[in-house]
PDB file of N, CA and C in Angstrom:
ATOM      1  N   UNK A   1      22.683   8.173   7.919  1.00  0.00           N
ATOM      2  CA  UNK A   1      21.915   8.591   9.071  1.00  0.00           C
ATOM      3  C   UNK A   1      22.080   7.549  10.162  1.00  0.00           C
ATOM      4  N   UNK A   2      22.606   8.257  11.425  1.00  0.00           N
ATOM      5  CA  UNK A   2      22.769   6.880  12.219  1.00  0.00           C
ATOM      6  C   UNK A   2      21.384   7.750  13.364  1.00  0.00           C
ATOM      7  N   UNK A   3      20.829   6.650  14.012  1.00  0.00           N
ATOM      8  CA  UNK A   3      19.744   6.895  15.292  1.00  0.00           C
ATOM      9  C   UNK A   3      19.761   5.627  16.216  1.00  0.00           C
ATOM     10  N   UNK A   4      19.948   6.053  17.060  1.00  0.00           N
ATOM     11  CA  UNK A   4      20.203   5.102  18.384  1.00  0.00           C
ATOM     12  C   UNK A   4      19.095   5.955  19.689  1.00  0.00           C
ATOM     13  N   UNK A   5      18.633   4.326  19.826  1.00  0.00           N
ATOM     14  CA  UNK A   5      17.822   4.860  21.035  1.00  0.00           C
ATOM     15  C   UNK A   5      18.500   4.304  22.821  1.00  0.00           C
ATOM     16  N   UNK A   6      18.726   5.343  23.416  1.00  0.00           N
ATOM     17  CA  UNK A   6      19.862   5.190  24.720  1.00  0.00           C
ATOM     18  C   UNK A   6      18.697   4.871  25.558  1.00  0.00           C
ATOM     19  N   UNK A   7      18.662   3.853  26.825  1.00  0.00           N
ATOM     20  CA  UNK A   7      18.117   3.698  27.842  1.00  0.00           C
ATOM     21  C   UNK A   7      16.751   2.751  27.016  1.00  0.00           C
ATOM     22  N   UNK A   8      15.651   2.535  27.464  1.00  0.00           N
ATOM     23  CA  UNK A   8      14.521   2.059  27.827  1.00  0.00           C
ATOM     24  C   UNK A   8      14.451   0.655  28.098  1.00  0.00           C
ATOM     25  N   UNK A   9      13.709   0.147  28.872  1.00  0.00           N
ATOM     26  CA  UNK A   9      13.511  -0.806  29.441  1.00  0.00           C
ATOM     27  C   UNK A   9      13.779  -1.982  28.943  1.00  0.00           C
ATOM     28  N   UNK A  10      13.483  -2.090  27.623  1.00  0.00           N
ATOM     29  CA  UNK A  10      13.391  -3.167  26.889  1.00  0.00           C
ATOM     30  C   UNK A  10      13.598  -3.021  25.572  1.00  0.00           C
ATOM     31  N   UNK A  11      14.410  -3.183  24.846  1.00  0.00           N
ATOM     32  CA  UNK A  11      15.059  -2.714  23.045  1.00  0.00           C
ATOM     33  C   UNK A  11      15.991  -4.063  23.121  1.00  0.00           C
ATOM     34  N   UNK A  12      16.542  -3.873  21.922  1.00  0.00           N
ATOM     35  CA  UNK A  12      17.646  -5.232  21.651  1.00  0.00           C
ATOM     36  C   UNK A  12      18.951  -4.655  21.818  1.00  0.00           C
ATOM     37  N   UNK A  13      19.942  -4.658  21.660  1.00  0.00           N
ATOM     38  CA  UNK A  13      21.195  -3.926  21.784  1.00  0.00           C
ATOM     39  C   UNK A  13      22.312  -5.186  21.314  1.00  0.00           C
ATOM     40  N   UNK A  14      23.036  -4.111  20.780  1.00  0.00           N
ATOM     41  CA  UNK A  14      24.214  -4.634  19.651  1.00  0.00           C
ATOM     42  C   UNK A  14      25.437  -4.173  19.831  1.00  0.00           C
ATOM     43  N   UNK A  15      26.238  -5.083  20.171  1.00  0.00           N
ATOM     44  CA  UNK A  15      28.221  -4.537  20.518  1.00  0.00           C
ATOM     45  C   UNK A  15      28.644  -4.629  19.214  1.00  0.00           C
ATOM     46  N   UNK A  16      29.393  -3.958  18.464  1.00  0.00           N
ATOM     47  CA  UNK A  16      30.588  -4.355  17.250  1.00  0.00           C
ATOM     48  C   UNK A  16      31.904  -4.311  18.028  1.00  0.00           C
ATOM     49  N   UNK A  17      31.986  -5.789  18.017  1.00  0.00           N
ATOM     50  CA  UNK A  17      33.131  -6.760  18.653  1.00  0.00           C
ATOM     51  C   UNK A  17      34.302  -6.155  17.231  1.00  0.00           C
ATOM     52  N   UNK A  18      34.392  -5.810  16.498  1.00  0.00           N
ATOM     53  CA  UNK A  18      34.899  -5.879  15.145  1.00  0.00           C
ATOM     54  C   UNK A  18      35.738  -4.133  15.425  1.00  0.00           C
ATOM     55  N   UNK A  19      37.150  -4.194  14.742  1.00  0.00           N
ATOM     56  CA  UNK A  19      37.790  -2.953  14.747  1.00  0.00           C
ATOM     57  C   UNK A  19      37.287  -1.919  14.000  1.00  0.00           C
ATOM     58  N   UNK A  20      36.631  -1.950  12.833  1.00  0.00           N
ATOM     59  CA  UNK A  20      35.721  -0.751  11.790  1.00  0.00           C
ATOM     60  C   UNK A  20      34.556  -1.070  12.202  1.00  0.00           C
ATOM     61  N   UNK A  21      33.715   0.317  12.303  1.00  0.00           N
ATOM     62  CA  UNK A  21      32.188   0.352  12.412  1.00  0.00           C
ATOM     63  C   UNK A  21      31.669  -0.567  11.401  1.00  0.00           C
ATOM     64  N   UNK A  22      30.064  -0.811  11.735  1.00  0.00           N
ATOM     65  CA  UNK A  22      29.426  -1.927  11.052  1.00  0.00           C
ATOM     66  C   UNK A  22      28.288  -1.037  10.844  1.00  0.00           C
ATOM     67  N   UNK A  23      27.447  -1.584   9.702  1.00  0.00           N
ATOM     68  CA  UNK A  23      26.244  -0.740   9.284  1.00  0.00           C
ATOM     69  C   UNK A  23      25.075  -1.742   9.568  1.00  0.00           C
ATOM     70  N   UNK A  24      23.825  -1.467  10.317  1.00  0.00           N
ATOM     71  CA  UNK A  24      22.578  -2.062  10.266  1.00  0.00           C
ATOM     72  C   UNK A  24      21.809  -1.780   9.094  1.00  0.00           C
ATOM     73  N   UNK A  25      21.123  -2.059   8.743  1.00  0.00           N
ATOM     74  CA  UNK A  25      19.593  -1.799   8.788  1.00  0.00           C
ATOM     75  C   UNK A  25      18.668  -2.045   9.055  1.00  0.00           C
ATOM     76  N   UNK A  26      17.692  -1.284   9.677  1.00  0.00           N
ATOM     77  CA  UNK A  26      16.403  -1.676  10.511  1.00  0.00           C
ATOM     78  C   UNK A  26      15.272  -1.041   9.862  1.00  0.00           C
ATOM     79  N   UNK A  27      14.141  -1.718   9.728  1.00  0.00           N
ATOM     80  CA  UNK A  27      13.446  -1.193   9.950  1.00  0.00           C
ATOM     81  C   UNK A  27      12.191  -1.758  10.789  1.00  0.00           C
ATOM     82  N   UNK A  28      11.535  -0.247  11.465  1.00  0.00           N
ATOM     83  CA  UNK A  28      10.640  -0.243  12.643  1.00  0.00           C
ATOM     84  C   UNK A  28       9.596   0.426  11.947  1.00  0.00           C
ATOM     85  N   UNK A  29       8.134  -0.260  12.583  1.00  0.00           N
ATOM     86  CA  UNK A  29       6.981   0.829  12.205  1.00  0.00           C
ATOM     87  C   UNK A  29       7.198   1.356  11.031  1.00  0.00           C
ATOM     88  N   UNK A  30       7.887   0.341   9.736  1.00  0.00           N
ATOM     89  CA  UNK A  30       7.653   0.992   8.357  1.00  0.00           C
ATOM     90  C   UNK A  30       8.678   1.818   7.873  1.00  0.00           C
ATOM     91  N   UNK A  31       9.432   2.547   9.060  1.00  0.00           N
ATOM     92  CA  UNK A  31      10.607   3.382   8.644  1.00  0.00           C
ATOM     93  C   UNK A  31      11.934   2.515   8.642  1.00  0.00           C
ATOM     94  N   UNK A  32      13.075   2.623   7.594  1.00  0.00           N
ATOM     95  CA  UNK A  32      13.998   2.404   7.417  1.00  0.00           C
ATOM     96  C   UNK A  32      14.934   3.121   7.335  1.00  0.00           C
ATOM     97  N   UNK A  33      16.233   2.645   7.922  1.00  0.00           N
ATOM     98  CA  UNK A  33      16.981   3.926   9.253  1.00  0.00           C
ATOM     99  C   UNK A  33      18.477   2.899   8.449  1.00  0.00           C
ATOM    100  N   UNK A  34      19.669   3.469   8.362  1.00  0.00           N
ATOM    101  CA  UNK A  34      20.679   2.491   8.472  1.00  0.00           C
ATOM    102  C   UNK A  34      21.520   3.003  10.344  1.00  0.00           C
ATOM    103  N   UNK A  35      21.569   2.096  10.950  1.00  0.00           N
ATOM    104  CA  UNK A  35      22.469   2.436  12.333  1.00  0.00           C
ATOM    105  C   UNK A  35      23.673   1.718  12.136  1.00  0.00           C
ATOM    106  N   UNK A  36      24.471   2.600  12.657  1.00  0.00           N
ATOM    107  CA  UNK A  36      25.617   2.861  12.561  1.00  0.00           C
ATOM    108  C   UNK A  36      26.896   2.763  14.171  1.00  0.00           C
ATOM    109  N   UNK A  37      27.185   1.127  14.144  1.00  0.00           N
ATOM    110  CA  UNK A  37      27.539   1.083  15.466  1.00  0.00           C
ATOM    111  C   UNK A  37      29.121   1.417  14.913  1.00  0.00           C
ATOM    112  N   UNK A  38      29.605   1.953  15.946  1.00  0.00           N
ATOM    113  CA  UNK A  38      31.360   2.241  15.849  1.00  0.00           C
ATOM    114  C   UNK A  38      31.938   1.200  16.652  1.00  0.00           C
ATOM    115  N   UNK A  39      32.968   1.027  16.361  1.00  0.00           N
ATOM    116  CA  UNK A  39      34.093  -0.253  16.606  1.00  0.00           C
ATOM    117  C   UNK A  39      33.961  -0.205  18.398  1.00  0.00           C
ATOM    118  N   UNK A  40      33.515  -1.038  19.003  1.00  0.00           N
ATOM    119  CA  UNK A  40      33.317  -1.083  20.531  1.00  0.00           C
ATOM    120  C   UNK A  40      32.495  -0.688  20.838  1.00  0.00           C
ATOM    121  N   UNK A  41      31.436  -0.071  20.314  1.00  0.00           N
ATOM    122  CA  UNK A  41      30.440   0.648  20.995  1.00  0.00           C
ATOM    123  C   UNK A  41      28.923  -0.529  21.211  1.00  0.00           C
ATOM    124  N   UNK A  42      28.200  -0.284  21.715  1.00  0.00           N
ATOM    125  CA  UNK A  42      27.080  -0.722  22.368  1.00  0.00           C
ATOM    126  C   UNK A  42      25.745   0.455  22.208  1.00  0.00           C
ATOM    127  N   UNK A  43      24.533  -0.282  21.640  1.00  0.00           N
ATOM    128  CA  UNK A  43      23.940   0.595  21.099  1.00  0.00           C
ATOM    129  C   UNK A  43      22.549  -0.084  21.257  1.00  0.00           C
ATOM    130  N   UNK A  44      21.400   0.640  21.961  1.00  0.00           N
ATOM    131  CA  UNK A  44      20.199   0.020  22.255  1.00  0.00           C
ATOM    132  C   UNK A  44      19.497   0.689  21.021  1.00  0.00           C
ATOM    133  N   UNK A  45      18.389  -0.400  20.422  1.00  0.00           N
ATOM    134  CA  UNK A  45      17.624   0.253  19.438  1.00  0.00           C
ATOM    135  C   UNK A  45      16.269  -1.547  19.342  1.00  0.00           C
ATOM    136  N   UNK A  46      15.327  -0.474  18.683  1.00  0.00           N
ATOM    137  CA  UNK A  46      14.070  -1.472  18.453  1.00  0.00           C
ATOM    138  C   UNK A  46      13.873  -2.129  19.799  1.00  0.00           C
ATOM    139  N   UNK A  47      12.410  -1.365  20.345  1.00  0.00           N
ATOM    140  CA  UNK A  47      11.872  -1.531  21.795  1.00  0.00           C
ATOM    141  C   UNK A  47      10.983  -2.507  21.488  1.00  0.00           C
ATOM    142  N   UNK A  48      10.403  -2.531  20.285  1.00  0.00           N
ATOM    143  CA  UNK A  48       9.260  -2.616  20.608  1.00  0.00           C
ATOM    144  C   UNK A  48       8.812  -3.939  18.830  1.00  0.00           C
ATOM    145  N   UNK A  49      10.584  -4.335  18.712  1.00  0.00           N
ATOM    146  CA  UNK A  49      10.372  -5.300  17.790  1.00  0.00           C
ATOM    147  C   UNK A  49      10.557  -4.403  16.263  1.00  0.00           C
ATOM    148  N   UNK A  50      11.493  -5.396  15.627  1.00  0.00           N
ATOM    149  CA  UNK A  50      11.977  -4.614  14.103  1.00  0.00           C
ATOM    150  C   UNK A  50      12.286  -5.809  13.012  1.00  0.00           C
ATOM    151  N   UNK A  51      13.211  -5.797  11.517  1.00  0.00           N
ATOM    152  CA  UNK A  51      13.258  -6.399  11.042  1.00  0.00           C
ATOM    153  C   UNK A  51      14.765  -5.524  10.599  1.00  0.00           C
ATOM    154  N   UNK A  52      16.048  -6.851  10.601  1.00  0.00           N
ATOM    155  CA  UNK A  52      17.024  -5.714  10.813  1.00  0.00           C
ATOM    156  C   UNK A  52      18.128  -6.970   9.497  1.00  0.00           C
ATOM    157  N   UNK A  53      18.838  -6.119   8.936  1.00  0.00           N
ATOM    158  CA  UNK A  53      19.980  -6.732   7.926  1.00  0.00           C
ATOM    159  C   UNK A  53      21.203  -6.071   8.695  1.00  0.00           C
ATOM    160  N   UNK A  54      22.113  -7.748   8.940  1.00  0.00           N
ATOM    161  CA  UNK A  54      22.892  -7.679   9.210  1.00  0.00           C
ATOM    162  C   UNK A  54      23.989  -6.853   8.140  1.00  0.00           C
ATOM    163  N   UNK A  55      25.296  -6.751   9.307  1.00  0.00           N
ATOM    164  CA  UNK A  55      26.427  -6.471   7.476  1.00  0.00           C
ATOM    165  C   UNK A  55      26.718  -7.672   6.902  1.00  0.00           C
ATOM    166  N   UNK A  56      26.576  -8.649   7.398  1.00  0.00           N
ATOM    167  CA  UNK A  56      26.720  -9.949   6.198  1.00  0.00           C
ATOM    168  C   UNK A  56      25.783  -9.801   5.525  1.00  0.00           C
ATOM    169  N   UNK A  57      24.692  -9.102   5.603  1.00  0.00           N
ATOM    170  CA  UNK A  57      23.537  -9.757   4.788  1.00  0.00           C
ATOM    171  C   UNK A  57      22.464 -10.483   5.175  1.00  0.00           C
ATOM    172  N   UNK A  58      22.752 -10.764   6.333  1.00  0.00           N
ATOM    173  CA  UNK A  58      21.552 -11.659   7.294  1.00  0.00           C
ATOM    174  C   UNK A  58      20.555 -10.855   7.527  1.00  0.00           C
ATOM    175  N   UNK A  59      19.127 -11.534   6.893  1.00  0.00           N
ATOM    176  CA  UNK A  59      17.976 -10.673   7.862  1.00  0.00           C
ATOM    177  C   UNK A  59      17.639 -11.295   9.226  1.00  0.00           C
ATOM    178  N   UNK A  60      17.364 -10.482   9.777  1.00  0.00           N
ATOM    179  CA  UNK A  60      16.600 -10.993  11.536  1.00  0.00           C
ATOM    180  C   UNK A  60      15.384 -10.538  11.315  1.00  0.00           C
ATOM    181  N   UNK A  61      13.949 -10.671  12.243  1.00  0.00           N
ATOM    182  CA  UNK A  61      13.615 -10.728  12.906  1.00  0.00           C
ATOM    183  C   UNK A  61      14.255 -10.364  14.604  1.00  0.00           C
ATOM    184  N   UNK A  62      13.589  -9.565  15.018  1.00  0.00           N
ATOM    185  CA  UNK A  62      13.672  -9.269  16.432  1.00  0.00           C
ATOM    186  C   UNK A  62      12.799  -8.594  17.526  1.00  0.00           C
ATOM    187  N   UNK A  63      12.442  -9.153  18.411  1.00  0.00           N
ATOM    188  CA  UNK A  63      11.465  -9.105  19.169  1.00  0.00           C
ATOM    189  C   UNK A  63      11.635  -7.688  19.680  1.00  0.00           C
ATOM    190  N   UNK A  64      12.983  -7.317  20.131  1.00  0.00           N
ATOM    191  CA  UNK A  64      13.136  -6.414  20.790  1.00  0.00           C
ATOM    192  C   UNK A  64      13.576  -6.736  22.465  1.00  0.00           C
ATOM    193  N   UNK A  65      14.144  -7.764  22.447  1.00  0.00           N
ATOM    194  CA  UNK A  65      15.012  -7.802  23.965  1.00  0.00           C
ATOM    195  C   UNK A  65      16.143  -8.751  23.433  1.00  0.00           C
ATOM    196  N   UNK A  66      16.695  -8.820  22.012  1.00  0.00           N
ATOM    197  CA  UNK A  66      18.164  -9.927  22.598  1.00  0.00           C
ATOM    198  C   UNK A  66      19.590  -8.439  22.263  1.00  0.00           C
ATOM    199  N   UNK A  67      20.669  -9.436  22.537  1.00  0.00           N
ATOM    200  CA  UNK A  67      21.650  -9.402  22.403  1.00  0.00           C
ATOM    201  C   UNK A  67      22.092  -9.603  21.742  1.00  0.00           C
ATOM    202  N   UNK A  68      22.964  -8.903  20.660  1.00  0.00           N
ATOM    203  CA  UNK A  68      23.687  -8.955  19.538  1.00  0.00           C
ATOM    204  C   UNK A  68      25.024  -8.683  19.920  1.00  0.00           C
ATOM    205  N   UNK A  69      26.081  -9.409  19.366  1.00  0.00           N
ATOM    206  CA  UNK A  69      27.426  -8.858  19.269  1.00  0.00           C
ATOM    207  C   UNK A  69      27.908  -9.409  17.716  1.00  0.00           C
ATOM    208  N   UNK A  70      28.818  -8.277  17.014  1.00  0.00           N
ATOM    209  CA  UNK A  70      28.885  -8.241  15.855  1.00  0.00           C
ATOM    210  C   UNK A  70      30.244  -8.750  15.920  1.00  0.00           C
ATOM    211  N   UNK A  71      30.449  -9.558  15.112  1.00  0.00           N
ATOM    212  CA  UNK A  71      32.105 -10.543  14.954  1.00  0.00           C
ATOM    213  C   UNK A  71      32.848 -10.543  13.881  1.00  0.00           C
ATOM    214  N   UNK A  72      33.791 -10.151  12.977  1.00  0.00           N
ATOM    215  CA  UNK A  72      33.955 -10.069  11.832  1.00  0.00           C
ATOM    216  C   UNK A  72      32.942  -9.866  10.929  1.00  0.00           C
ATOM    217  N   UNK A  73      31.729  -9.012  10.864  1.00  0.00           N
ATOM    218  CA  UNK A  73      30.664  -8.635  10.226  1.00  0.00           C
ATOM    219  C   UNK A  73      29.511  -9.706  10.140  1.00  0.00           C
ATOM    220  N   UNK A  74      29.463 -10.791  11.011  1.00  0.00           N
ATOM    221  CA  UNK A  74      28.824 -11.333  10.957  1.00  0.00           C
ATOM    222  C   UNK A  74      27.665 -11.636  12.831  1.00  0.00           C
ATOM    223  N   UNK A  75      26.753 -11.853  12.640  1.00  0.00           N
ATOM    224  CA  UNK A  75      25.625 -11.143  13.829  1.00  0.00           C
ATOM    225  C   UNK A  75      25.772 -12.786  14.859  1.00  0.00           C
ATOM    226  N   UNK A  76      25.929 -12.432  16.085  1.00  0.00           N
ATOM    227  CA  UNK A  76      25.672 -13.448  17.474  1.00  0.00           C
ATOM    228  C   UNK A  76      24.533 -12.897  17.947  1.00  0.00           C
ATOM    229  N   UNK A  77      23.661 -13.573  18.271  1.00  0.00           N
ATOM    230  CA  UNK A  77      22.520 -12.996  18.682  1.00  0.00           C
ATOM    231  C   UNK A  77      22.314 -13.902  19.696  1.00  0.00           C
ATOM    232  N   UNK A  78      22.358 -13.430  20.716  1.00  0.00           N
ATOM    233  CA  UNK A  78      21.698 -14.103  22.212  1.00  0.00           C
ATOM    234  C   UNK A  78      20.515 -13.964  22.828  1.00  0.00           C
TER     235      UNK A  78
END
């Protein structure tokens, strides 16, 4: 299941810098979602603050305003 939220003011958003799609997981408000960025794409999600596993395996914390770019499966977060 991929869900991406397009536009709002304030969410975190994530590039996969990486040639194969990368898999998240997030979860928001209790629900757990896997998102699903494709190779170049850019993808706003969690407005309002989440708890997200990288594809390495990294958990975050996230407020809900940084910048992620995904690098050989591993998370830059600005």
């Amino acid at each position: 299941m991929s869900v991406a939220m397009i536009g709002g003011a304030a969410a975190a958003s994530v590039t996969n810098k990486d040639a194969q799609p990368q898999v998240l997981s997030v979860t928001e408000d209790g629900n757990k979602i896997e998102l699903v960025v494709e190779a170049g794409a850019t993808v706003s999600f969690c407005p309002a603050g989440c708890f997200v596993t990288m594809p390495s395996g990294d958990r975050e914390t996230l407020a809900g305003s940084e910048d992620i770019d995904i690098v050989n499966g591993g998370a830059v977060i600005k």
